[in-house]
PDB file of N, CA and C in Angstrom:
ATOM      1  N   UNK A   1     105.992 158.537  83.962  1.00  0.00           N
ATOM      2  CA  UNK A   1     105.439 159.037  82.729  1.00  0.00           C
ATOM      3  C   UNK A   1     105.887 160.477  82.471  1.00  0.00           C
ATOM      4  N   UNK A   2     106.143 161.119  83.432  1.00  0.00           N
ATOM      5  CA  UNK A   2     106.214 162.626  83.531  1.00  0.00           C
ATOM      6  C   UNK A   2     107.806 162.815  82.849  1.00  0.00           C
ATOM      7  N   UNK A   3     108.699 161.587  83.671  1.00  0.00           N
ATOM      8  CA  UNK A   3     109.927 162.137  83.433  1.00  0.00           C
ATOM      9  C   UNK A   3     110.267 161.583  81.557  1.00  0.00           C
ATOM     10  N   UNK A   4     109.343 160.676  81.182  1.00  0.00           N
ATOM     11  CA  UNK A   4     109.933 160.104  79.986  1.00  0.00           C
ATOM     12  C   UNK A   4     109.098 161.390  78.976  1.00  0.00           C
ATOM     13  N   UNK A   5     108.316 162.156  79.351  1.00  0.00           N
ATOM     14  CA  UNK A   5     107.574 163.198  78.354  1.00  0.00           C
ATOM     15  C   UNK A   5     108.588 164.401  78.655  1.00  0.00           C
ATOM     16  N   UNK A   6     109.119 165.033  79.373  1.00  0.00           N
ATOM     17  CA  UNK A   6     110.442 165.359  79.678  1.00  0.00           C
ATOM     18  C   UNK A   6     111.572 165.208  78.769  1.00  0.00           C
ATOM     19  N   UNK A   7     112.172 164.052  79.172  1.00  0.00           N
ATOM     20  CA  UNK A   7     113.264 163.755  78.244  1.00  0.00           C
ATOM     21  C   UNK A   7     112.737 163.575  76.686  1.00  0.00           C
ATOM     22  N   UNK A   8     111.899 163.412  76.242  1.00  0.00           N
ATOM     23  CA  UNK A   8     111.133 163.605  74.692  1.00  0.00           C
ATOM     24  C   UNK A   8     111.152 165.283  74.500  1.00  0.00           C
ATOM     25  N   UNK A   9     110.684 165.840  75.354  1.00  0.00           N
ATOM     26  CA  UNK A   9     110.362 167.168  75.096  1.00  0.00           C
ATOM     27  C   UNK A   9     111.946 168.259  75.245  1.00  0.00           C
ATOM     28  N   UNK A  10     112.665 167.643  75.837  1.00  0.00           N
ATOM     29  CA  UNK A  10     114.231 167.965  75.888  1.00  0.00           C
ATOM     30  C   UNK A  10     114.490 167.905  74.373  1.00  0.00           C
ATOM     31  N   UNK A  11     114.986 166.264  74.300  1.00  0.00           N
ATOM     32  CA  UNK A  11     115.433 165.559  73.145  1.00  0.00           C
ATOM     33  C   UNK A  11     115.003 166.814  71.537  1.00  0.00           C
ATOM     34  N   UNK A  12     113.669 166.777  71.630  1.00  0.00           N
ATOM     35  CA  UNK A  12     112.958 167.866  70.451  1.00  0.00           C
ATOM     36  C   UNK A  12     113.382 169.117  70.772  1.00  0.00           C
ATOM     37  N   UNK A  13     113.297 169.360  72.119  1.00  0.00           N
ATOM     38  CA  UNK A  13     114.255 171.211  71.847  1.00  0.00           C
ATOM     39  C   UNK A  13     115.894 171.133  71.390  1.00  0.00           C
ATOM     40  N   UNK A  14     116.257 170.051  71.721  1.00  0.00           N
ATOM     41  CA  UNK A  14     117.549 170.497  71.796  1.00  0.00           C
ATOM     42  C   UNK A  14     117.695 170.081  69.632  1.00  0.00           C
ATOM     43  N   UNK A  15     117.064 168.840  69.674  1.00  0.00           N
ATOM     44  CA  UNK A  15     117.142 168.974  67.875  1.00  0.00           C
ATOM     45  C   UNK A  15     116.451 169.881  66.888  1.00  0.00           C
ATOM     46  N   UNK A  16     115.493 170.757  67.577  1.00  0.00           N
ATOM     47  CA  UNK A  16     115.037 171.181  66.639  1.00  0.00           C
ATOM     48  C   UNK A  16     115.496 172.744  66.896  1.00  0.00           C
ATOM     49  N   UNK A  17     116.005 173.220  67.930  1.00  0.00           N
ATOM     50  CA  UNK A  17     116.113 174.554  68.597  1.00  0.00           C
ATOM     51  C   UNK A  17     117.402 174.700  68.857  1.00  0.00           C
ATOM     52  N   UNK A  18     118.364 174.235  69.358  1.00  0.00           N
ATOM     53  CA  UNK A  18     119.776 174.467  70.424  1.00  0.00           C
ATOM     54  C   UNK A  18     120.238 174.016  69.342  1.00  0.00           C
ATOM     55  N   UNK A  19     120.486 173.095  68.589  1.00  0.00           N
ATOM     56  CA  UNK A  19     121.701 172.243  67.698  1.00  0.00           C
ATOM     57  C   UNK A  19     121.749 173.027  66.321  1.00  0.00           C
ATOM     58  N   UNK A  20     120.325 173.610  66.192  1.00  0.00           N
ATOM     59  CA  UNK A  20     120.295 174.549  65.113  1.00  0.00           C
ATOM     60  C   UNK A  20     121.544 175.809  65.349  1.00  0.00           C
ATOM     61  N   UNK A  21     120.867 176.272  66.659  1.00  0.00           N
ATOM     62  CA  UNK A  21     121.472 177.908  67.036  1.00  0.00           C
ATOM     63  C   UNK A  21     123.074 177.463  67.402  1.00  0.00           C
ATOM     64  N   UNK A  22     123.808 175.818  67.777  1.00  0.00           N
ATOM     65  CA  UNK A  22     125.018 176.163  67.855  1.00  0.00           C
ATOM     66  C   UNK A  22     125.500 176.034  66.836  1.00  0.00           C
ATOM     67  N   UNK A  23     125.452 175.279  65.500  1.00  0.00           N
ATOM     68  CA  UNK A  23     125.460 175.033  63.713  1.00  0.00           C
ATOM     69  C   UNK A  23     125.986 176.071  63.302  1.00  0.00           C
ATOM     70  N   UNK A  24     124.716 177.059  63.521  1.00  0.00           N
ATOM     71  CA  UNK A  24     124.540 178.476  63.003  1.00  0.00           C
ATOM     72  C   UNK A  24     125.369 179.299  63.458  1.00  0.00           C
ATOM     73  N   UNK A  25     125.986 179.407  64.522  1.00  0.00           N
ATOM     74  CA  UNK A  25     127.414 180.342  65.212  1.00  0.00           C
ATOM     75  C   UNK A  25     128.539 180.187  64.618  1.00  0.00           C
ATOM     76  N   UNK A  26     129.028 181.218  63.832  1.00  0.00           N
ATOM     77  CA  UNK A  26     130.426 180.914  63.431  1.00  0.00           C
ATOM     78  C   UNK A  26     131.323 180.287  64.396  1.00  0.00           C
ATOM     79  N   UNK A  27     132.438 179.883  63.614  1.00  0.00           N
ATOM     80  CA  UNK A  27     133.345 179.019  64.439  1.00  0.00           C
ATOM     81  C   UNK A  27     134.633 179.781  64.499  1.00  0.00           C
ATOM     82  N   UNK A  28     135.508 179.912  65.605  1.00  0.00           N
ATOM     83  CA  UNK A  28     136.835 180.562  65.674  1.00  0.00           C
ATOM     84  C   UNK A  28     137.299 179.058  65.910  1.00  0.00           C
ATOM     85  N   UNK A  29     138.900 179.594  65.686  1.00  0.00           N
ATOM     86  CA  UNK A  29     139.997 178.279  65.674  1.00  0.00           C
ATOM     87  C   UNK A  29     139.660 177.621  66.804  1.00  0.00           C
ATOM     88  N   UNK A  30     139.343 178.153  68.309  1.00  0.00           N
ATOM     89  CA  UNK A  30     139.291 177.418  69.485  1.00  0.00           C
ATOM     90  C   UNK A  30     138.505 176.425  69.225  1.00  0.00           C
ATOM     91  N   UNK A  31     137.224 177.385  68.929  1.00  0.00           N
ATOM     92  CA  UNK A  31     135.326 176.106  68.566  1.00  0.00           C
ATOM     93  C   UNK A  31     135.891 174.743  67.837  1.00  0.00           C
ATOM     94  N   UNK A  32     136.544 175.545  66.831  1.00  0.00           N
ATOM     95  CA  UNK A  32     136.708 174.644  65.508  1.00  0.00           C
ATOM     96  C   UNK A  32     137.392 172.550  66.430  1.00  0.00           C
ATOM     97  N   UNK A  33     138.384 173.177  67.146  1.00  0.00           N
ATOM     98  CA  UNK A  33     139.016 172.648  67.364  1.00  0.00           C
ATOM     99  C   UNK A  33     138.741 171.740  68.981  1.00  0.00           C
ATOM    100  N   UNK A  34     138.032 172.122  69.702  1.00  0.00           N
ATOM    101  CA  UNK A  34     137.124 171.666  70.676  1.00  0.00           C
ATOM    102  C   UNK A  34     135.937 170.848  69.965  1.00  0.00           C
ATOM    103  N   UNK A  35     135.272 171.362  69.161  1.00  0.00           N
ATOM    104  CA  UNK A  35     134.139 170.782  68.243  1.00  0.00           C
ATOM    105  C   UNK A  35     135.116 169.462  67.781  1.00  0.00           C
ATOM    106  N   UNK A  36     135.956 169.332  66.952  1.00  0.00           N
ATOM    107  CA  UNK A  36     136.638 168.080  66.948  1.00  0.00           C
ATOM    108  C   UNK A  36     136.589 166.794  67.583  1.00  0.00           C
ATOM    109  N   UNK A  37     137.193 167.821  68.885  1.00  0.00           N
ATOM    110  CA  UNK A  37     137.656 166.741  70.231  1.00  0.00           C
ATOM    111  C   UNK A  37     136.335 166.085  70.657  1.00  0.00           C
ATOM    112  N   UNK A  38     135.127 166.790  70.110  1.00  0.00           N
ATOM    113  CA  UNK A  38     134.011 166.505  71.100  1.00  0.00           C
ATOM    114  C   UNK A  38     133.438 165.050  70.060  1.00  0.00           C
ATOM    115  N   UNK A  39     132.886 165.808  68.718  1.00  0.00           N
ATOM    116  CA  UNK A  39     132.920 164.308  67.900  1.00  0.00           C
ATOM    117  C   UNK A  39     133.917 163.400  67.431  1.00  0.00           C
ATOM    118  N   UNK A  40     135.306 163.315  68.246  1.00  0.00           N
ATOM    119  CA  UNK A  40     135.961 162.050  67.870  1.00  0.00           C
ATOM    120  C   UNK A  40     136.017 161.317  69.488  1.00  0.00           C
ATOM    121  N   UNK A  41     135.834 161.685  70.582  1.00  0.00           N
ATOM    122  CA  UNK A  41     134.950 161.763  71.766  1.00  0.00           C
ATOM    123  C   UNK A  41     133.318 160.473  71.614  1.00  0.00           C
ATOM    124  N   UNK A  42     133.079 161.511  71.131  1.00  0.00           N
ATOM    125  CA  UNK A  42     131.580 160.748  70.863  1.00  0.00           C
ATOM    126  C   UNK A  42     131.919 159.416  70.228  1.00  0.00           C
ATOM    127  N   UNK A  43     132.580 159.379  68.817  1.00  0.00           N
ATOM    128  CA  UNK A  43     132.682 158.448  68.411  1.00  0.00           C
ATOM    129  C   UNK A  43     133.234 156.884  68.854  1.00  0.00           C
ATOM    130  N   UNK A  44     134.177 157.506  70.008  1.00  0.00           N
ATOM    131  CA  UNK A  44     134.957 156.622  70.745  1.00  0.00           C
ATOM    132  C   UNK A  44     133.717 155.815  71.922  1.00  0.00           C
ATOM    133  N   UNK A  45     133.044 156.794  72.072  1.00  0.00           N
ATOM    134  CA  UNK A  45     132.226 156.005  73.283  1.00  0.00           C
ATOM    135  C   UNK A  45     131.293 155.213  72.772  1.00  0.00           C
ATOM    136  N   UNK A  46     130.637 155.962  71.116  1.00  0.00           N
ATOM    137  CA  UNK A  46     130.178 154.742  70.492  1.00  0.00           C
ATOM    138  C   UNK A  46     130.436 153.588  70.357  1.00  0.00           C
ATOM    139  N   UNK A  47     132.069 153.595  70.041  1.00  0.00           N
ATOM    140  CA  UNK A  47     132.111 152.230  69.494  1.00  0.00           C
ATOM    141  C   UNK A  47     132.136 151.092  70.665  1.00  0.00           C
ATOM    142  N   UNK A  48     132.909 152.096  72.023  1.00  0.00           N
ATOM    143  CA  UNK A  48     133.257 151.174  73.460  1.00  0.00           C
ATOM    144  C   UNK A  48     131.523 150.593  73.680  1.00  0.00           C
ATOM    145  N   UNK A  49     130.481 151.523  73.865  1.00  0.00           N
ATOM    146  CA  UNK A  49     128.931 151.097  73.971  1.00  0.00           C
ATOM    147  C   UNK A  49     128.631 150.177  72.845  1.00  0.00           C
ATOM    148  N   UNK A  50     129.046 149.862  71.849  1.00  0.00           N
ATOM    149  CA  UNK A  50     128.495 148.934  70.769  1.00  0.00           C
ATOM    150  C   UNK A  50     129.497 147.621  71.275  1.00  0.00           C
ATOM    151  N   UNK A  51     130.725 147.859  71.386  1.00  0.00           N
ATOM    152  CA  UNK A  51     131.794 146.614  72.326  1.00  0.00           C
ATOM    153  C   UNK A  51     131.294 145.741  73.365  1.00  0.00           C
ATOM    154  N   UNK A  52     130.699 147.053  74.363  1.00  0.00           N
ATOM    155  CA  UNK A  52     130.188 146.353  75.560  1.00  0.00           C
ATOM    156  C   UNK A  52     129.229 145.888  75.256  1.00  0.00           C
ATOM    157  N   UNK A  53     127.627 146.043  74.799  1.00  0.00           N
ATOM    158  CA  UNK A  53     126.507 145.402  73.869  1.00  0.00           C
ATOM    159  C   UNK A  53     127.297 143.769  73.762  1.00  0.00           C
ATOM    160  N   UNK A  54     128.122 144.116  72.590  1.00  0.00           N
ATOM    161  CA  UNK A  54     128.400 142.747  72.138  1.00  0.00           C
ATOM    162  C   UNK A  54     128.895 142.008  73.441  1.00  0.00           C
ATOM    163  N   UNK A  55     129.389 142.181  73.857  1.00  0.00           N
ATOM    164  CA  UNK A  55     130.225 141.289  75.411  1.00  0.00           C
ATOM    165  C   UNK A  55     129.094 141.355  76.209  1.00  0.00           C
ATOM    166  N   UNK A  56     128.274 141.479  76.081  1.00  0.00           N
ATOM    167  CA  UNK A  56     127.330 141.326  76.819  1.00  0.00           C
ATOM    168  C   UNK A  56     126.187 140.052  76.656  1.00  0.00           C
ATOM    169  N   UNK A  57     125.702 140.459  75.179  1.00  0.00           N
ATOM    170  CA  UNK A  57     125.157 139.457  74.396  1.00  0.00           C
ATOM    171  C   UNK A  57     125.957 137.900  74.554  1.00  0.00           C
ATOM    172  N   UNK A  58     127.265 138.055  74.121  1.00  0.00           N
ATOM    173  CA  UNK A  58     128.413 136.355  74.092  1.00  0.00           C
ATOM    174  C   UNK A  58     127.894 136.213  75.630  1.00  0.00           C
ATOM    175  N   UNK A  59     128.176 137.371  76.359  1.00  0.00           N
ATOM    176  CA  UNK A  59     128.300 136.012  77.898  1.00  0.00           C
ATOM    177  C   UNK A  59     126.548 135.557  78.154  1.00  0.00           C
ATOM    178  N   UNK A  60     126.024 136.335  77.946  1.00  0.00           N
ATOM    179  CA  UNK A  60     124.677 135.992  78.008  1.00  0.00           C
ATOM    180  C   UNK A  60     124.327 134.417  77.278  1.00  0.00           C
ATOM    181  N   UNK A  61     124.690 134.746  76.099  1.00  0.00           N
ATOM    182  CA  UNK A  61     124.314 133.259  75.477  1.00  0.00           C
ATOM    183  C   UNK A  61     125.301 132.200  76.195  1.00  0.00           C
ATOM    184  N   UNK A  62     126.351 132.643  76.673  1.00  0.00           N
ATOM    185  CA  UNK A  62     127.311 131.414  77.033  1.00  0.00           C
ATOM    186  C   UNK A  62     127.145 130.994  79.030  1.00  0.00           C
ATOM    187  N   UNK A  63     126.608 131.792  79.096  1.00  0.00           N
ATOM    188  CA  UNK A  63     125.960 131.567  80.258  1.00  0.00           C
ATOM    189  C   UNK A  63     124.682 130.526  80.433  1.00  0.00           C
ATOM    190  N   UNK A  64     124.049 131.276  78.957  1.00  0.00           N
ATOM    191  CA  UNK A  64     122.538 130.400  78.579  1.00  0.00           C
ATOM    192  C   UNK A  64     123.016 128.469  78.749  1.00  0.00           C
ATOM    193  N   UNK A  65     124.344 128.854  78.194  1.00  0.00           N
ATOM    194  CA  UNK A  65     124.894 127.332  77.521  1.00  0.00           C
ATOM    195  C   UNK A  65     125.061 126.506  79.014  1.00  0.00           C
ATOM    196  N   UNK A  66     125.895 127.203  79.943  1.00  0.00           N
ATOM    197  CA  UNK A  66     126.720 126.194  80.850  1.00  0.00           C
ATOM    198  C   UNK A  66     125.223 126.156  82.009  1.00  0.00           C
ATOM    199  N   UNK A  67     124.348 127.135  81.573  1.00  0.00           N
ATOM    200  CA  UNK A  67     123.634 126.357  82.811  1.00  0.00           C
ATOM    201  C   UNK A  67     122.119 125.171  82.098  1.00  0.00           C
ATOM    202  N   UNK A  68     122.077 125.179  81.000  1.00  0.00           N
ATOM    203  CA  UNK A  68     121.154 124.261  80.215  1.00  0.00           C
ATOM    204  C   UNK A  68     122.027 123.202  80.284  1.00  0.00           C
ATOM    205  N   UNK A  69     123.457 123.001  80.099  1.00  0.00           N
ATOM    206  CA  UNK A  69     124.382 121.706  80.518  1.00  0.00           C
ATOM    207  C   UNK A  69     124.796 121.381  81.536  1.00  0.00           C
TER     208      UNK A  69
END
């Protein structure tokens, strides 16, 4: 219980406090350009985590299949 009020109480500092104050920092060419790498990064692992989900789900149901037959 302790650790999931924790990670809630993280989660809210970092959105309502930290993500503000790094927003708010101007950006030099380096930031600019690291900041990039980081959300096309992110995006990539999204889509691999939404991939694996799905491959997960098919074998699940097809698993469901060969052992009900």
């Amino acid at each position: 219980m302790f650790r999931r009020w924790m990670t809630e109480c993280m989660r809210w500092l970092y959105d309502l406090y930290i993500l503000p104050q790094i927003e708010g920092r101007p950006m030099d060419d380096g930031d600019a350009s690291r900041a990039a790498l980081f959300w096309d990064a992110r995006a990539v692992l999204a889509f691999y985590a939404v991939q694996g989900f799905r491959l997960g789900v098919r074998t699940g149901l097809a698993l469901g299949r060969e052992l009900e037959g």
